[in-house]
Protein backbone atom coordinates (compact mmCIF):
# COMPACT_ATOMS: atom_id res chain seq x y z
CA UNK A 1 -37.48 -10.01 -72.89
CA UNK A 2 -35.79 -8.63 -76.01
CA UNK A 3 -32.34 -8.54 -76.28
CA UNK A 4 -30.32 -5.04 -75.75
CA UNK A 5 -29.06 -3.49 -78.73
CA UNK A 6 -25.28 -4.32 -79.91
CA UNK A 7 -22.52 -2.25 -81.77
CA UNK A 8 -18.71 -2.28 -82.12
CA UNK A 9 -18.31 -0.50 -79.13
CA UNK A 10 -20.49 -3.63 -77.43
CA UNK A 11 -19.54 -7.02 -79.07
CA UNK A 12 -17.09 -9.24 -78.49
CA UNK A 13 -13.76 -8.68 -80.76
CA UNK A 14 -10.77 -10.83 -81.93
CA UNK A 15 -8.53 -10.64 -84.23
CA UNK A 16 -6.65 -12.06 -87.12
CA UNK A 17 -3.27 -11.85 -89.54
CA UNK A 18 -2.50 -8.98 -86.85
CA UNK A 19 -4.85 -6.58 -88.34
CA UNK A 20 -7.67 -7.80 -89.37
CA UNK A 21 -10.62 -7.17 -86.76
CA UNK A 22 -13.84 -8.36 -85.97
CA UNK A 23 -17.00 -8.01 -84.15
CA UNK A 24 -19.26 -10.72 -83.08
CA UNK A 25 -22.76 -9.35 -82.58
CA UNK A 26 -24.45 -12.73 -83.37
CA UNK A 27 -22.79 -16.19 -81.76
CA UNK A 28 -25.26 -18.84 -81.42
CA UNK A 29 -24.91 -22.56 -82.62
CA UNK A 30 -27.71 -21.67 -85.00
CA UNK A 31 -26.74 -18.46 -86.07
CA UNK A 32 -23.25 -16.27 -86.52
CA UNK A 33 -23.44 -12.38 -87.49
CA UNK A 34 -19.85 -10.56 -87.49
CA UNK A 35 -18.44 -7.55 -88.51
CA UNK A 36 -15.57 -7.78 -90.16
CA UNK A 37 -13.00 -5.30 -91.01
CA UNK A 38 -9.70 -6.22 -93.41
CA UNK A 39 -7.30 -3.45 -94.17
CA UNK A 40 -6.04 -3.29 -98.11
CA UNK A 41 -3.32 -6.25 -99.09
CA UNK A 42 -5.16 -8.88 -96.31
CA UNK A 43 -6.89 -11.92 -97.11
CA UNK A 44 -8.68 -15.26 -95.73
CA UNK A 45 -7.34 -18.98 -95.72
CA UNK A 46 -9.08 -20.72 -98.39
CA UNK A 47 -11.69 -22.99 -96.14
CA UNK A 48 -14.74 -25.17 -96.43
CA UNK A 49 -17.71 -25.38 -94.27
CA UNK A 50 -19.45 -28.83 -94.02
CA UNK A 51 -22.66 -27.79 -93.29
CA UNK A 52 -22.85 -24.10 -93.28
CA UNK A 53 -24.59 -21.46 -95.56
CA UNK A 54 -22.63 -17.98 -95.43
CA UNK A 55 -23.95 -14.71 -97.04
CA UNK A 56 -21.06 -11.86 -97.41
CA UNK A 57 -22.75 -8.12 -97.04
CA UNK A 58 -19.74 -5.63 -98.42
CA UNK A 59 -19.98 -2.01 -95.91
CA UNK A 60 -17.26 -0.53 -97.26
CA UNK A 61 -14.36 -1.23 -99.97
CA UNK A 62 -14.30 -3.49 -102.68
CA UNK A 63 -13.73 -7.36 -101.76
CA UNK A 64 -12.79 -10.42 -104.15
CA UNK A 65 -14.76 -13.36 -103.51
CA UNK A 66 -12.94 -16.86 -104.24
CA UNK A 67 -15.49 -19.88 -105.10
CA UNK A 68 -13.67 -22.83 -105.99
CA UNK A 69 -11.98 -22.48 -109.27
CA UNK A 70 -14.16 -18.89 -109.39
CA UNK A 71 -13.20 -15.10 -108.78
CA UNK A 72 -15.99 -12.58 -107.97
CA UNK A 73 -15.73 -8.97 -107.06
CA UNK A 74 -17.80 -8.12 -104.62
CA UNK A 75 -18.40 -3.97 -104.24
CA UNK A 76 -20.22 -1.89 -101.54
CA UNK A 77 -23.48 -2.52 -101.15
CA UNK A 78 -23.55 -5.74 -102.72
CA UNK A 79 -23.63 -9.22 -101.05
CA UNK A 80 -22.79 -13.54 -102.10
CA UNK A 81 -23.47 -16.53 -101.09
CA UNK A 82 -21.55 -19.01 -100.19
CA UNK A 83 -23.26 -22.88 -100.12
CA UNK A 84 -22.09 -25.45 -98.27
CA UNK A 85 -19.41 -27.52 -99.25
CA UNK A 86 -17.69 -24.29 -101.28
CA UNK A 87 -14.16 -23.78 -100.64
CA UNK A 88 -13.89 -19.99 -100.40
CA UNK A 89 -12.24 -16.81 -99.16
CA UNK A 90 -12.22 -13.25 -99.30
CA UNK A 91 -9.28 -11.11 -99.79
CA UNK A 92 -8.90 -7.26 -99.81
CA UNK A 93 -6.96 -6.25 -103.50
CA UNK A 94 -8.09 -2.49 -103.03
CA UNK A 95 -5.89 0.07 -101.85
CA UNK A 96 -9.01 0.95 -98.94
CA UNK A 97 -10.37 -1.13 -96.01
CA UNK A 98 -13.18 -4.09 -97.02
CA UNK A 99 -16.05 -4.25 -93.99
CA UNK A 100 -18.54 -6.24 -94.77
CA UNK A 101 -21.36 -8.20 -92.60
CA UNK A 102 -20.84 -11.79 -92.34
CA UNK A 103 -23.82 -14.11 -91.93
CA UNK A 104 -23.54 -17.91 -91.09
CA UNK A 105 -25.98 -20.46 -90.25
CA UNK A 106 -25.50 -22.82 -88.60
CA UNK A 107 -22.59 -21.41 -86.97
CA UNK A 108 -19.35 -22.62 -88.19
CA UNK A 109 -16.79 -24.02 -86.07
CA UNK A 110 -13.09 -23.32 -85.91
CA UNK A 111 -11.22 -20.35 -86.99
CA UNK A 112 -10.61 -20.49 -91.12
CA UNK A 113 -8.88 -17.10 -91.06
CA UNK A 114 -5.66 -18.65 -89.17
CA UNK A 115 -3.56 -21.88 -90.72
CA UNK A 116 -1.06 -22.08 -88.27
CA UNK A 117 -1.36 -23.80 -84.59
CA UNK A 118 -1.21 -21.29 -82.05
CA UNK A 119 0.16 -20.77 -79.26
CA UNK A 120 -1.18 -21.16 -75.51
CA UNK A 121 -3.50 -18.22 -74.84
CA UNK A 122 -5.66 -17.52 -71.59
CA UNK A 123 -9.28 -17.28 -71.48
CA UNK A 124 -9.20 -13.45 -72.60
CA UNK A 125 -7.68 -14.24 -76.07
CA UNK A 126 -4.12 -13.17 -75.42
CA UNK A 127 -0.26 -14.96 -75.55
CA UNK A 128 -0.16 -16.42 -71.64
CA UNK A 129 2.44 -14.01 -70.03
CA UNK A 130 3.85 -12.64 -73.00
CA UNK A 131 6.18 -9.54 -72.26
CA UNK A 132 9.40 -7.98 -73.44
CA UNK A 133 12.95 -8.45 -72.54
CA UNK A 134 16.48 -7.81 -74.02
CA UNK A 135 17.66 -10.56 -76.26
CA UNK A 136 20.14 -13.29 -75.19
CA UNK A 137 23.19 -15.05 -76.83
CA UNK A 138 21.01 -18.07 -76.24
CA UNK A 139 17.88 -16.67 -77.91
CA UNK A 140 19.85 -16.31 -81.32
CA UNK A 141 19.18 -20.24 -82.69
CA UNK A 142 15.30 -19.45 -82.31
CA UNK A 143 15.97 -15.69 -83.89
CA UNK A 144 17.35 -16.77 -87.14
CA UNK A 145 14.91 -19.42 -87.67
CA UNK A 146 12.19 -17.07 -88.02
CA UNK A 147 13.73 -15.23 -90.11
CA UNK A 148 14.63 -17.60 -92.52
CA UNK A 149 10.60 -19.14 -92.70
CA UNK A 150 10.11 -19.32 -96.26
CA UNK A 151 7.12 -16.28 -96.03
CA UNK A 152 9.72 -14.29 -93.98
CA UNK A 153 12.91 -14.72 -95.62
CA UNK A 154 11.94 -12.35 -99.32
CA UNK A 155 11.14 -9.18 -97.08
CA UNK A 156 14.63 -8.80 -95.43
CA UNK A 157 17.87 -7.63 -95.78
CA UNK A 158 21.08 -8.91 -94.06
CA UNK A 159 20.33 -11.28 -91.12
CA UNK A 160 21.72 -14.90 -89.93
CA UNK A 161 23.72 -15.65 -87.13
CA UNK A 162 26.78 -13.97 -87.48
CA UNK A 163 24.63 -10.60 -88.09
CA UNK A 164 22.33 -11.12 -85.26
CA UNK A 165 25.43 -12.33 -82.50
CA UNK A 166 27.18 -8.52 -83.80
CA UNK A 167 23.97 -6.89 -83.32
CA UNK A 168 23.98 -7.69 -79.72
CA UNK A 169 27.20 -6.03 -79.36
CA UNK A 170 26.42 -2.59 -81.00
CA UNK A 171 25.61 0.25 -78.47
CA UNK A 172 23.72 1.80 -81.02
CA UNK A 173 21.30 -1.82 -80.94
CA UNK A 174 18.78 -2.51 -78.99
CA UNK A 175 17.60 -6.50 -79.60
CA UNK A 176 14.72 -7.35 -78.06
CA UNK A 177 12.65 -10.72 -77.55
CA UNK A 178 8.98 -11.02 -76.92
CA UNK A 179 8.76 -14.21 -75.23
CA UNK A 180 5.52 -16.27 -73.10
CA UNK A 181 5.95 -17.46 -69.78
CA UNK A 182 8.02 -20.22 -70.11
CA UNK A 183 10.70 -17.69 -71.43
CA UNK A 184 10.31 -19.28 -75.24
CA UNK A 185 10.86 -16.73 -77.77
CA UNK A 186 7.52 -15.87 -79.87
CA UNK A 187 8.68 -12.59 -81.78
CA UNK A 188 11.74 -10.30 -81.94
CA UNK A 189 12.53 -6.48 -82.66
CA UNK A 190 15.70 -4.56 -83.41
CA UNK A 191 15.88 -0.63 -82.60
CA UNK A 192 18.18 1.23 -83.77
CA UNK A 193 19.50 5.01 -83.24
CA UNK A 194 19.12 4.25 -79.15
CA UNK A 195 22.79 5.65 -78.08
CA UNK A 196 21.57 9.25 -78.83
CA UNK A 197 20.15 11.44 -80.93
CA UNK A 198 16.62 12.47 -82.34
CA UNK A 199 16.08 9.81 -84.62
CA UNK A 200 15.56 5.88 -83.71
CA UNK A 201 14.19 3.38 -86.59
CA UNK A 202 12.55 0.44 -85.94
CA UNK A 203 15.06 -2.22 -87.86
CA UNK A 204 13.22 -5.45 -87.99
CA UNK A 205 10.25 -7.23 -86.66
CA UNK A 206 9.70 -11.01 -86.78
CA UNK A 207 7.29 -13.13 -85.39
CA UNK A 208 7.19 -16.77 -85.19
CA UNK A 209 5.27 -18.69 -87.51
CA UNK A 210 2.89 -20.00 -85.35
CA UNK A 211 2.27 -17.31 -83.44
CA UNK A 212 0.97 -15.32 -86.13
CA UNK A 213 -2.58 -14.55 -86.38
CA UNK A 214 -2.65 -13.55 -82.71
CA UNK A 215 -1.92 -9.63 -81.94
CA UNK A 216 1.53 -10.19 -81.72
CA UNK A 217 2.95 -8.33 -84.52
CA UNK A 218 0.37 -5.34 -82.90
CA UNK A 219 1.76 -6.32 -79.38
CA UNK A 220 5.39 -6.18 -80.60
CA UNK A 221 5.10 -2.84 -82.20
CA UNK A 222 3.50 -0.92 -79.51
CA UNK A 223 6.37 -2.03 -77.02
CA UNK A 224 8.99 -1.23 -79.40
CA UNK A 225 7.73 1.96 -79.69
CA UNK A 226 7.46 2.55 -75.91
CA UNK A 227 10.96 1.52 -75.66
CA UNK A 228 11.91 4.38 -78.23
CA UNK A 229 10.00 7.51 -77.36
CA UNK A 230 11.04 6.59 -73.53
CA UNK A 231 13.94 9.23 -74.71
CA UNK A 232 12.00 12.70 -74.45
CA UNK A 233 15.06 13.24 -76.85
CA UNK A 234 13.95 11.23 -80.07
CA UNK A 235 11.42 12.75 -82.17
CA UNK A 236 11.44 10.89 -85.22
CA UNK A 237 10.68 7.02 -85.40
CA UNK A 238 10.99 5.14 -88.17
CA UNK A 239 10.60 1.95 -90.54
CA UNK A 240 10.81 0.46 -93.71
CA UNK A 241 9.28 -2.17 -95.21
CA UNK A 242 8.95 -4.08 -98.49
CA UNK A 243 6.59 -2.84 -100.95
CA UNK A 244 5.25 -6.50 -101.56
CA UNK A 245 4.57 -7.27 -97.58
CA UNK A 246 0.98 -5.89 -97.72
CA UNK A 247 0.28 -6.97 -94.59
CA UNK A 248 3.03 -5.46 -92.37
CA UNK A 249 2.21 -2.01 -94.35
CA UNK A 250 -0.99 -2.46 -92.89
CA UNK A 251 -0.31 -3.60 -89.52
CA UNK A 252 1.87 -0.02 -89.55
CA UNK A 253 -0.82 2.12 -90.57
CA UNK A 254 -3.26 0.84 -88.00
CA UNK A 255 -0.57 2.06 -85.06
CA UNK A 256 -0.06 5.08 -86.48
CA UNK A 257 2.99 4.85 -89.35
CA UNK A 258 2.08 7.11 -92.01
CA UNK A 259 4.20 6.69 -95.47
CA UNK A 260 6.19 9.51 -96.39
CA UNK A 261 9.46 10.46 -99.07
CA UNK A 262 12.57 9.27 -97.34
CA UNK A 263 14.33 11.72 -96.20
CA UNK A 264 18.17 11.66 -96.93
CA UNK A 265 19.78 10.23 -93.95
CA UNK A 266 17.31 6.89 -94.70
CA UNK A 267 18.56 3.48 -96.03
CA UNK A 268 15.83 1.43 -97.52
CA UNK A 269 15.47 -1.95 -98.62
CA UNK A 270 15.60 -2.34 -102.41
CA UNK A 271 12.03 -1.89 -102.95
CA UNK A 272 11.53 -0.49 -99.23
CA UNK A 273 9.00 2.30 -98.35
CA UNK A 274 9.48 4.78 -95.43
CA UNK A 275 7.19 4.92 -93.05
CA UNK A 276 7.17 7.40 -89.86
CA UNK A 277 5.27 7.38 -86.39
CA UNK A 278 2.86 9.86 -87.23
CA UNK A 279 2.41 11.33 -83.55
CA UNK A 280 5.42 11.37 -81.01
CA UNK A 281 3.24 12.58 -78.25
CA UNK A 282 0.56 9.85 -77.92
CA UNK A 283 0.63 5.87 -78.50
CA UNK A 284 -1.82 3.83 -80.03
């Protein structure tokens, strides 16, 4: 019997660096076909595959193909190859989303988009037991060493202990943990604006090192955001974020954060840009 037809709507989906998606319509041990989608300022982790032969099919965008030593754009309609034994990876330079068709055979093992180790998931892909809760005196140790992870630390403003233990204290603060079932902290959020008013921002968002890769910086934004339009009062929700951290603008665009001119009641980071929740009425 032939097998049924298979789409987006169809395969099975993960995801990677937060925003990065894709769609597995072929996963055999002899042959892997995936649809991937990388929003602008995302790339790969330079990788090698032993034994397998990988042909790149660009959709949509522009991507730039790493081979060894080698840099090769790589526009729609237009495909590589990738031998065996290549170190490569694809990153997304444009200022639109890459899709492109990947092809591997055999199937490659492992997952060369993520470095890190993660953390415990269950069988459906997700953090075990990961939820929200206010954040502790206690927490603060694990808070400010996320913050000050060397690919963290350039993209804030003020932080450190001192910062985070007054924080805690402000009625106008809301500090919030994202932690797994065994209560250990994965990720962390500050809202701010909360004692009243129409206007809340969305101060900071860190997650833990190894726990990145996984949804949580998606998971961690949409709860924020429930938190803040729980008010029927606030109509206005808010971020900034550095112009270099590519990958958090695009993790805000996917929910719904559309970049606007700050208006004048706005503090920004040095090189910030303002970014609003584009539709108060309905979450992602």
């Amino acid at each position: 019997m032939a097998p049924d037809p298979i789409s987006t709507q169809t395969a099975r989906q993960s995801t990677w660096h937060e925003v990065c998606r894709a769609f597995h319509f072929v996963d055999r041990a002899d042959l892997s076909v995936v649809h991937e989608h990388m929003p602008a300022g995302t790339s790969g982790e330079p990788h090698t595959h032993e034994r397998a032969r990988q042909f790149f099919y660009v959709l949509a965008g522009t991507g730039t193909m790493t081979l060894g030593q080698r840099e090769v754009q790589v526009p729609a309609e237009s495909g590589i190859e990738v031998p065996p034994r290549t170190r490569h990876h694809m990153r997304n330079d444009g200022e639109e989303d890459l899709e492109m068709i990947v092809v591997t055979t055999p199937r490659a093992s492992g997952t060369p988009h993520v470095r890190e180790r993660p953390l415990g998931r269950d069988r459906g892909g997700l953090v075990v037991g990961s939820h929200l809760r206010q954040t502790r005196p206690g927490d603060l140790a694990t808070v400010v060493s996320f913050e000050e992870a060397m690919d963290t630390s350039p993209f804030l403003g003020q932080g450190g202990m001192a910062w985070h233990e007054s924080a805690l204290q402000d009625p106008d603060l809301e500090h919030w943990v994202l932690v797994d079932r065994l209560d250990r902290v994965i990720a962390f959020g500050i809202l701010v604006g909360v004692a009243g008013g129409e206007v809340v921002e969305i101060r900071r968002m860190v997650v833990a090192p190894e726990g990145r890769g996984q949804g949580l910086g998606r998971l961690l934004l949409r709860q924020l955001l429930e938190h803040a339009l729980a008010n029927p009062g606030v109509h206005r929700v808010w971020l900034d974020v550095s112009a270099d951290n590519t990958r958090a603008r695009s993790l805000y665009r996917a929910v719904g954060f559309v970049e606007k001119p700050a208006p004048p009641d706005a503090t920004l980071l040095d090189n910030g840009v303002y970014m609003e929740w584009g539709d108060t009425h309905r979450l992602p």
